[in-house]
C-alpha atoms as a PDB file:
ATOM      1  CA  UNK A   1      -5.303 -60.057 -26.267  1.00  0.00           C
ATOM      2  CA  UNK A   2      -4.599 -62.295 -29.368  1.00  0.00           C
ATOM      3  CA  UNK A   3      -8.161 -61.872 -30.215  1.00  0.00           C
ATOM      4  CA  UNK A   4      -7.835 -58.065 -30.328  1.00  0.00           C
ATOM      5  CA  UNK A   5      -4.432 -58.724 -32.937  1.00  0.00           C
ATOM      6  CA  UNK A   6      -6.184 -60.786 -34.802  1.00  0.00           C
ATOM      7  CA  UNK A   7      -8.677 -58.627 -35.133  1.00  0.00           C
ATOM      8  CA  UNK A   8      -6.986 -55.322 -36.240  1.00  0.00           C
ATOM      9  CA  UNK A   9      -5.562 -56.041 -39.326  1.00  0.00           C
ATOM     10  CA  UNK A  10      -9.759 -56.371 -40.374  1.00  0.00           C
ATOM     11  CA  UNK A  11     -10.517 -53.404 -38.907  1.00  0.00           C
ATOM     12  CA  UNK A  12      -7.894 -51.436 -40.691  1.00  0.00           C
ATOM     13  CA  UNK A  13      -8.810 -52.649 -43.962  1.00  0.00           C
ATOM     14  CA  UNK A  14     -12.339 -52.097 -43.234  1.00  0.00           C
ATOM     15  CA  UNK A  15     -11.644 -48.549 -42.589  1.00  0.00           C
ATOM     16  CA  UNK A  16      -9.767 -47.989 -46.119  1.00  0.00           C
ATOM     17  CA  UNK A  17     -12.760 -49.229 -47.534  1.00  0.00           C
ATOM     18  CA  UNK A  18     -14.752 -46.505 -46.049  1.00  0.00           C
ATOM     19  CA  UNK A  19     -12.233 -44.029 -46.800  1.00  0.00           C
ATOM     20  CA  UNK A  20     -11.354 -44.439 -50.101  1.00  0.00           C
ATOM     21  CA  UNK A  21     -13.237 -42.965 -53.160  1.00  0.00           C
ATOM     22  CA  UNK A  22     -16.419 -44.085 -54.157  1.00  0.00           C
ATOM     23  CA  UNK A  23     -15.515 -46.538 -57.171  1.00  0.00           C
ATOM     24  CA  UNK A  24     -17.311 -44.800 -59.174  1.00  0.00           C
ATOM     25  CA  UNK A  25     -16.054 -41.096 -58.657  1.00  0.00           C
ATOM     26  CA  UNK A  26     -14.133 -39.739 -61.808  1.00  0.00           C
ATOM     27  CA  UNK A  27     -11.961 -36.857 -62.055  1.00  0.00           C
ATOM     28  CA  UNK A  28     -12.853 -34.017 -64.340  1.00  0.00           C
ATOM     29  CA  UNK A  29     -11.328 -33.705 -67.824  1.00  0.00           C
ATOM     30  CA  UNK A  30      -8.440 -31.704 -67.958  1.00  0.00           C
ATOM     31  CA  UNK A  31      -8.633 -29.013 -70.788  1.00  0.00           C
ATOM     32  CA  UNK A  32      -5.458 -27.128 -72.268  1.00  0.00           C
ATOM     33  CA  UNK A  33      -6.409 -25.864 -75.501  1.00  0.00           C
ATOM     34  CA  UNK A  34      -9.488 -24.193 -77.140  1.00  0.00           C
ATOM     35  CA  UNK A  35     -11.712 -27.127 -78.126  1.00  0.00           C
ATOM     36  CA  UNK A  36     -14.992 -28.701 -78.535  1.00  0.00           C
ATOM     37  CA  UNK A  37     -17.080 -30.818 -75.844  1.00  0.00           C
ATOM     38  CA  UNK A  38     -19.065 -32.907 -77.571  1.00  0.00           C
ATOM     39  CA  UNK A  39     -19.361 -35.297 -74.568  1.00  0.00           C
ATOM     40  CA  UNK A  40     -21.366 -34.756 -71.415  1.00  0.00           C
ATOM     41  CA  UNK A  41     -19.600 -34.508 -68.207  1.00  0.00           C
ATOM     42  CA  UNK A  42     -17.101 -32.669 -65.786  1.00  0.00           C
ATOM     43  CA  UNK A  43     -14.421 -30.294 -67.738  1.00  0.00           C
ATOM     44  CA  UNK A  44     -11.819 -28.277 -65.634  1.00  0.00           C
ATOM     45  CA  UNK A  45      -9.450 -25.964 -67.189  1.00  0.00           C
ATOM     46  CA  UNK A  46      -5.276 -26.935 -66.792  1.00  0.00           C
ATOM     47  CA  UNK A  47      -4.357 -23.940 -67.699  1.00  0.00           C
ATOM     48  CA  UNK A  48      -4.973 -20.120 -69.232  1.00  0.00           C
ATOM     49  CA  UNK A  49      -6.320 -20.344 -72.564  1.00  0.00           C
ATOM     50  CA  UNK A  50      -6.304 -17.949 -75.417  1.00  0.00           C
ATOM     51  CA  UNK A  51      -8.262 -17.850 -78.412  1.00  0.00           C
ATOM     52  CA  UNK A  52      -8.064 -16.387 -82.142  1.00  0.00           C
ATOM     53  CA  UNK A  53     -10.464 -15.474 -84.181  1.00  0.00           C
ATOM     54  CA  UNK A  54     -12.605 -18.419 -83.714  1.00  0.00           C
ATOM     55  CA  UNK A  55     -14.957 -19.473 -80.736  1.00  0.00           C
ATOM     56  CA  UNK A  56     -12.517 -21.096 -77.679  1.00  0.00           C
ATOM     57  CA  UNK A  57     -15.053 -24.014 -75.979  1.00  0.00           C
ATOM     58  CA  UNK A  58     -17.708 -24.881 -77.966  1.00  0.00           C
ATOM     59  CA  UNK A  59     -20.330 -27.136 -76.332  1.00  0.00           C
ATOM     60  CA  UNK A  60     -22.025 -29.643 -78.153  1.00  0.00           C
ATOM     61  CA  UNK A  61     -23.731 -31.895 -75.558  1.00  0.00           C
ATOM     62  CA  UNK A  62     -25.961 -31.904 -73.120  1.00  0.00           C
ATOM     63  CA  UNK A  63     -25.153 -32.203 -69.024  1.00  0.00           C
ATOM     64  CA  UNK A  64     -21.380 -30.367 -69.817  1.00  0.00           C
ATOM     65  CA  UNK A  65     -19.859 -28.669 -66.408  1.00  0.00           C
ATOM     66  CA  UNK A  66     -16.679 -26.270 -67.039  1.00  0.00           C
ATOM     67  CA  UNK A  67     -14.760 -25.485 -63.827  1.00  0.00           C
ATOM     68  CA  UNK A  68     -12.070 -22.676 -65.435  1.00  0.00           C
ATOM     69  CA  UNK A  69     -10.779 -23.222 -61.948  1.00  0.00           C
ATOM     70  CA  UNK A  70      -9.637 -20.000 -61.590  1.00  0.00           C
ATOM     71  CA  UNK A  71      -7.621 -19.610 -64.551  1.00  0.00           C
ATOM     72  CA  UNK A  72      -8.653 -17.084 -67.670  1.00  0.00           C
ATOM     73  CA  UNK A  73     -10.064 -17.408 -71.199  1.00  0.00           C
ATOM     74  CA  UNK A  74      -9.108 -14.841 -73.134  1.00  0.00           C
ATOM     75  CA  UNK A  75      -8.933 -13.422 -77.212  1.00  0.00           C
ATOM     76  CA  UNK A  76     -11.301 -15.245 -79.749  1.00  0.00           C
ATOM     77  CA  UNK A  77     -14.708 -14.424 -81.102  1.00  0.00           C
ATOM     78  CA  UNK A  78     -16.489 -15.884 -77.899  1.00  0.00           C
ATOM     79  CA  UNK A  79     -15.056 -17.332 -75.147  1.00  0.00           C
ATOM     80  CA  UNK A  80     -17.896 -20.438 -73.977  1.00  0.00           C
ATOM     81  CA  UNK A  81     -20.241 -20.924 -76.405  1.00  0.00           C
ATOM     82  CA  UNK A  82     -23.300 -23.731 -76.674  1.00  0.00           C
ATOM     83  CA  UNK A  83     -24.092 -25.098 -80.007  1.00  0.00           C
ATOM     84  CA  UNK A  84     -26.553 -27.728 -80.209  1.00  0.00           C
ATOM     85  CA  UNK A  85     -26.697 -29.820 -83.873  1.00  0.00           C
ATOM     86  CA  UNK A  86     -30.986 -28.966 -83.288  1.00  0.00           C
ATOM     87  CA  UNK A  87     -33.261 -27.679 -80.589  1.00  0.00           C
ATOM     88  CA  UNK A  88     -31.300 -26.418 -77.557  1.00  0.00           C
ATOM     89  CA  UNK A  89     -29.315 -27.884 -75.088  1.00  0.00           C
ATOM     90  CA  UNK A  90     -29.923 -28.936 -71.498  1.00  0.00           C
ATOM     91  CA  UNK A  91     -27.930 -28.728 -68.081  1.00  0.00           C
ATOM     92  CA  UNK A  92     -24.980 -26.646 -69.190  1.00  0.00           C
ATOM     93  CA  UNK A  93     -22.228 -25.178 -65.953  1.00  0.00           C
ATOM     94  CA  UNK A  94     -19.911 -22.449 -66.262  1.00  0.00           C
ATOM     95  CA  UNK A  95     -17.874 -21.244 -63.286  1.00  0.00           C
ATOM     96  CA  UNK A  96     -15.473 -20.106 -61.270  1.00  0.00           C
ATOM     97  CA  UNK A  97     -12.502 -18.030 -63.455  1.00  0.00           C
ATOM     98  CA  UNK A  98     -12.230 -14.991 -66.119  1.00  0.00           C
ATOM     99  CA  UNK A  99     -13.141 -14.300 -69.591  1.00  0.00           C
ATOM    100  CA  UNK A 100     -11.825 -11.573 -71.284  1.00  0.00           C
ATOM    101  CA  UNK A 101     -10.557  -9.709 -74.485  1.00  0.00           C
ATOM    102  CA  UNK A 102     -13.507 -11.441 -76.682  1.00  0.00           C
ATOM    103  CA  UNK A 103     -14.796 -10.164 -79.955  1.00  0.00           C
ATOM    104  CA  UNK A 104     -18.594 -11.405 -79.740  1.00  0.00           C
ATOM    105  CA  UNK A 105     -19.777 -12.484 -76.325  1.00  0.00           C
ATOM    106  CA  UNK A 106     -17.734 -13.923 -72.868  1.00  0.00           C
ATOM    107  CA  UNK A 107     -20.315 -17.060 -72.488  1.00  0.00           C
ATOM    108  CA  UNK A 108     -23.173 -17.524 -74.837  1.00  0.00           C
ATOM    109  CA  UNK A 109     -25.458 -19.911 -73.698  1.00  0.00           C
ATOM    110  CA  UNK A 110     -28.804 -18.787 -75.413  1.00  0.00           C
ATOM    111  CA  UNK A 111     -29.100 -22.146 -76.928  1.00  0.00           C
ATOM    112  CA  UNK A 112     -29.553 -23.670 -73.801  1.00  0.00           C
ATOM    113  CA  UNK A 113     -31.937 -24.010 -71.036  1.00  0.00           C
ATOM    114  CA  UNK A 114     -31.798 -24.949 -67.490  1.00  0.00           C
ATOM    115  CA  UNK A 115     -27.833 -23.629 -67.464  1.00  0.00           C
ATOM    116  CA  UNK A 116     -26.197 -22.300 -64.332  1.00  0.00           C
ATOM    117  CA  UNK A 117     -23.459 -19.363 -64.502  1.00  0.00           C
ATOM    118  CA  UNK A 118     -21.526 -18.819 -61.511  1.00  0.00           C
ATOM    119  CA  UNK A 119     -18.525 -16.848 -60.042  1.00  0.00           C
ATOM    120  CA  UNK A 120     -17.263 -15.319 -63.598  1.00  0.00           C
ATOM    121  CA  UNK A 121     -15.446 -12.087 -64.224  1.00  0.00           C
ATOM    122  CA  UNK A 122     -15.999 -11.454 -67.321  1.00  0.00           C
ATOM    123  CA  UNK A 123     -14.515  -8.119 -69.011  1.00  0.00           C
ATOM    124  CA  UNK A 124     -12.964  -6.125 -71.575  1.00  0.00           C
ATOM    125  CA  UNK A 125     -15.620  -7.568 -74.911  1.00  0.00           C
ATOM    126  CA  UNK A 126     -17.497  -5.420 -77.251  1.00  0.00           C
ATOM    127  CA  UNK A 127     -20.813  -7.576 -77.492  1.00  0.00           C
ATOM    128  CA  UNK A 128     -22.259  -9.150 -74.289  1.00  0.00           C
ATOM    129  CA  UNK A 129     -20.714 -10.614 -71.105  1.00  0.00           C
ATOM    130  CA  UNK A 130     -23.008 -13.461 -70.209  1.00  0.00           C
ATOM    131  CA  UNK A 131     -26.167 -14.486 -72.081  1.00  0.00           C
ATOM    132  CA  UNK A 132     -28.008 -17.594 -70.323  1.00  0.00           C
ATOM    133  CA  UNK A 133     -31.118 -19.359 -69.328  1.00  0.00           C
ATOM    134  CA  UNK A 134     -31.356 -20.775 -65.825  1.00  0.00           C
ATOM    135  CA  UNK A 135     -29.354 -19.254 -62.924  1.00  0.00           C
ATOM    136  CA  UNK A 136     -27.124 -16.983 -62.856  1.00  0.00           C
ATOM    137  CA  UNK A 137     -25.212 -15.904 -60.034  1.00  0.00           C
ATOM    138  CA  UNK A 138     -22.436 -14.318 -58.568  1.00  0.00           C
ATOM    139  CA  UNK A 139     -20.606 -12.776 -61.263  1.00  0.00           C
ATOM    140  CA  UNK A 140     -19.127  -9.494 -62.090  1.00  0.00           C
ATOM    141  CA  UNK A 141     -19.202  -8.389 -65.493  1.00  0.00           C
ATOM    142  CA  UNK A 142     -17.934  -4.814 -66.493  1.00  0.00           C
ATOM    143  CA  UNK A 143     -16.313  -2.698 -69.075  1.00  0.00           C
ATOM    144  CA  UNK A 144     -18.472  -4.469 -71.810  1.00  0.00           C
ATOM    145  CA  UNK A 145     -18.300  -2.080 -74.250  1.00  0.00           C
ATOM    146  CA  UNK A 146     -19.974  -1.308 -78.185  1.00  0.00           C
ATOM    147  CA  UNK A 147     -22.731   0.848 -78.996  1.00  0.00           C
ATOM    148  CA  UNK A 148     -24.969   2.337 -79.342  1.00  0.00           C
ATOM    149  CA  UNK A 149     -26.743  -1.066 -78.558  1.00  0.00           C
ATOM    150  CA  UNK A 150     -24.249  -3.590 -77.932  1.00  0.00           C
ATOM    151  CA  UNK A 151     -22.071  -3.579 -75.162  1.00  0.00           C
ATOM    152  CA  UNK A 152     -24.695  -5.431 -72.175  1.00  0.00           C
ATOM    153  CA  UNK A 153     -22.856  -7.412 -69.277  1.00  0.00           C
ATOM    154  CA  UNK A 154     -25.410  -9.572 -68.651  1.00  0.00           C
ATOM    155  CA  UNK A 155     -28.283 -11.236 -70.021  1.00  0.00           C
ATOM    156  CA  UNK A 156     -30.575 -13.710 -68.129  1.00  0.00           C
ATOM    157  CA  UNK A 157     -33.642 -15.064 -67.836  1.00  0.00           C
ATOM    158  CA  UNK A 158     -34.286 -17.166 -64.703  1.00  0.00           C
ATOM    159  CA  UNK A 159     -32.969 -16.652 -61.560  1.00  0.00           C
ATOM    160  CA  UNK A 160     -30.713 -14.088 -61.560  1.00  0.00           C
ATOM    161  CA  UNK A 161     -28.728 -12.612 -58.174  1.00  0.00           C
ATOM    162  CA  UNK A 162     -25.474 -11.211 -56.629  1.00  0.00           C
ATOM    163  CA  UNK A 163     -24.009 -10.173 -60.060  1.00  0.00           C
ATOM    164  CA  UNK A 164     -22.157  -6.881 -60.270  1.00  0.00           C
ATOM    165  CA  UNK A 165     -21.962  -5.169 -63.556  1.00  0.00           C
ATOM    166  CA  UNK A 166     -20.391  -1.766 -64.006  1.00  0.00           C
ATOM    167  CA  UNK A 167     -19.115   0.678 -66.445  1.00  0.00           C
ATOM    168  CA  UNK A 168     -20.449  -1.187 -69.863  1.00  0.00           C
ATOM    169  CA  UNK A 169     -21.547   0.780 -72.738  1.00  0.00           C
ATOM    170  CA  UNK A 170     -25.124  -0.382 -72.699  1.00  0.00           C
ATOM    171  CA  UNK A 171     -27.258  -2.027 -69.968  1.00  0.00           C
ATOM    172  CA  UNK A 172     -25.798  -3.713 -67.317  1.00  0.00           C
ATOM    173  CA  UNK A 173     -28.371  -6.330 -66.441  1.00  0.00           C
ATOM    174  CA  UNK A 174     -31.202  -7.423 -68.768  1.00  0.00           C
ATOM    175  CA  UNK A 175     -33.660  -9.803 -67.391  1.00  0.00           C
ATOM    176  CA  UNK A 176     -36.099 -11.643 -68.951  1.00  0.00           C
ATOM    177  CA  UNK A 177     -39.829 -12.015 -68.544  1.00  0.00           C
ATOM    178  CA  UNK A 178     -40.954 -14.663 -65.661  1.00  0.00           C
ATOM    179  CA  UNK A 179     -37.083 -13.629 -64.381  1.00  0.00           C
ATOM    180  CA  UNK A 180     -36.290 -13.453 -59.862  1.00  0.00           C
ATOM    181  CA  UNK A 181     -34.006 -10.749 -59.904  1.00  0.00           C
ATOM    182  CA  UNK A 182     -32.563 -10.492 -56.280  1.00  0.00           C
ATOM    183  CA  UNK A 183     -29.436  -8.277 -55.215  1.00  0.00           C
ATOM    184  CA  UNK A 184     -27.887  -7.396 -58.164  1.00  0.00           C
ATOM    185  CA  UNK A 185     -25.786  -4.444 -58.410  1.00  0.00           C
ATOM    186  CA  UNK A 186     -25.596  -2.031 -61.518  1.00  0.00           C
ATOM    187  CA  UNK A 187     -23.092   1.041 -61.446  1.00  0.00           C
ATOM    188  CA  UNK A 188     -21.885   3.252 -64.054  1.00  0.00           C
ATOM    189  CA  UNK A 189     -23.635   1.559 -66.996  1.00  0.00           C
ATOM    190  CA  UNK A 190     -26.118   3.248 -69.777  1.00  0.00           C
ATOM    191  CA  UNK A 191     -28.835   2.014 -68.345  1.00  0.00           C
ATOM    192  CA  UNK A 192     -28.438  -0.236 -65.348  1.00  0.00           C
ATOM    193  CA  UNK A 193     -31.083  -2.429 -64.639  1.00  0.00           C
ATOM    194  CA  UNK A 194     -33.429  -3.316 -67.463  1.00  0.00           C
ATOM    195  CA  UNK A 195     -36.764  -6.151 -66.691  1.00  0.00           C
ATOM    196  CA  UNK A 196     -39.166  -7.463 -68.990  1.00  0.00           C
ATOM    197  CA  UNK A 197     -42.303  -7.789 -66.867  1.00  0.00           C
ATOM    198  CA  UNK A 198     -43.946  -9.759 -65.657  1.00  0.00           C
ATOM    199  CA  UNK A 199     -40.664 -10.462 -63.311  1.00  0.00           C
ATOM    200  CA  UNK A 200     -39.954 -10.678 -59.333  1.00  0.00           C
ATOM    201  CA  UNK A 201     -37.505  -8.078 -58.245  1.00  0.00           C
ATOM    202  CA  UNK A 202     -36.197  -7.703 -54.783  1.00  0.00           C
ATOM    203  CA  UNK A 203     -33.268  -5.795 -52.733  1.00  0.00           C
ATOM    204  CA  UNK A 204     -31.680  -4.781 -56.365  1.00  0.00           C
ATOM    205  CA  UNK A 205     -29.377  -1.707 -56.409  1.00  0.00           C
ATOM    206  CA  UNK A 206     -29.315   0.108 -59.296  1.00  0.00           C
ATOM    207  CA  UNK A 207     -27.197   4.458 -58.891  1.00  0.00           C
ATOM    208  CA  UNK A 208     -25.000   6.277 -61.247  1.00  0.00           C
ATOM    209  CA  UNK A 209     -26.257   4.932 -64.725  1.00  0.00           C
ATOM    210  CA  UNK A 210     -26.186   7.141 -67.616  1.00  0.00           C
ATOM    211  CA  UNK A 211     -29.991   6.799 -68.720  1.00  0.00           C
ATOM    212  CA  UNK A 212     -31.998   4.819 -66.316  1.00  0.00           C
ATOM    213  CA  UNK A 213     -31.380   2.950 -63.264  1.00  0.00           C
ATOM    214  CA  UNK A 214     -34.077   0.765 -63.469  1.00  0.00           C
ATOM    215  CA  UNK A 215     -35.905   0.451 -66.601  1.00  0.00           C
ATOM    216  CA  UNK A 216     -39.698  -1.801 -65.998  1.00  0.00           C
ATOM    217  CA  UNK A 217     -40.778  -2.469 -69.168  1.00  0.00           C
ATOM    218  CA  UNK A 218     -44.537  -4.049 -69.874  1.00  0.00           C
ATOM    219  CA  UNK A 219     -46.840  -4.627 -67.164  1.00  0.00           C
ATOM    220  CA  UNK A 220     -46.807  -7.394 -63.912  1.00  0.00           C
ATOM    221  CA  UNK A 221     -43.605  -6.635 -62.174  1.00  0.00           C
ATOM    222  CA  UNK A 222     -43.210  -7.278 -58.891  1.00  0.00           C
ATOM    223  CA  UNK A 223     -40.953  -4.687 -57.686  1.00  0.00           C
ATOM    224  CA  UNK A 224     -40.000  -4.305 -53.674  1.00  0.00           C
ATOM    225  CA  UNK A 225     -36.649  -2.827 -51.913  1.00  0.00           C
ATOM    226  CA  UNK A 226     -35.217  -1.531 -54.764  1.00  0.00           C
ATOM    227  CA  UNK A 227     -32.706   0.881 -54.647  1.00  0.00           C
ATOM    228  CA  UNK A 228     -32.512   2.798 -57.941  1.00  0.00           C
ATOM    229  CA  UNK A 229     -31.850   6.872 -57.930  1.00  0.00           C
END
């Protein structure tokens, strides 16, 4: 029995050890203003935000994640924007909260590659919802609205699936060539689903647009399960 005493007091702190955070681990950078990252790593947002007439988060380096953690981003030219010194940056993360009330676009990330979008709302701009290169996923842009050729919700090239865009003025979803396009929904847009082929598309649903539900342009698509009347 004194064995077994002596013996618990190392067994307790052994299990704290195995418990506690790796030493490592670091908790994301809180952000409560409009800024720039010009440091890589993990961002979260504290707070709503609300821009002017300038760009709100402006990324600068590569490997950046942005959690909005639920919260919004709304006013100012653009609401996420990459902005590399040369060349284009790499391993960008946008996710999870709302983007609205913008002048230009919600999140511009054309000057990246290799970026991941996921689990936006993004609404209520005149330009473009979501521009990226990578995957994008999740998100449900609508009420984008300019013309006669402004006004897209998304724009991808990648792998793009489960977004929902609806009601903006021009296309809801244009996908670039080499693009997998798989369940997305388009409803109520111009033109709903528009593909630069050669592209992989598969259990899309494109009804109710304007123009055309699903516009194929070039040659090469792979197009199967589509709904689009």
């Amino acid at each position: 029995m004194k064995r077994l005493v002596a013996l618990f007091p190392i067994a307790l702190a052994l299990g704290a050890i195995a418990i506690a955070p790796g030493a490592g681990a670091r908790e994301p950078i809180k952000i409560k203003i409009c800024q720039t990252i010009s440091e890589p790593g993990s961002y979260e947002l504290a707070n709503n935000l609300t821009g002017s007439s300038v760009d709100c988060l402006v990324i600068t380096a590569n490997g950046v994640t942005i959690d909005l953690a639920g919260f919004m981003i709304s006013g100012g030219r653009r609401g996420i924007v990459a902005t590399p010194s040369s060349g284009q940056l790499r391993g960008i993360v946008v996710r999870n909260g709302s983007i609205s009330g913008f002048d230009g676009a919600g999140v511009d990330l054309s000057s990246a590659d290799g970026s991941i979008v996921e689990g936006l709302r993004v609404f209520n701009g005149p330009a473009l919802g979501i521009v990226a290169r990578g995957i994008v996923k999740g998100n449900t842009v609508f009420e984008v609205r300019s013309g006669p050729s402004a006004g897209t919700g998304i724009s991808a090239t990648g792998i793009v699936t489960g977004n929902y865009a609806a009601g903006n003025r021009f296309i809801g979803i244009d996908i670039g060539q080499g693009s997998t396009a798989i369940g997305n929904t388009a409803l109520g847009n111009f033109i709903g689903i528009s593909v630069a082929c050669p592209a992989n598309l598969t259990d899309n649903t494109a009804v109710n647009n304007q123009l055309i539900n699903l516009e194929l342009k070039g040659e090469g698509c792979h197009s199967e399960d589509n709904l689009a009347l």
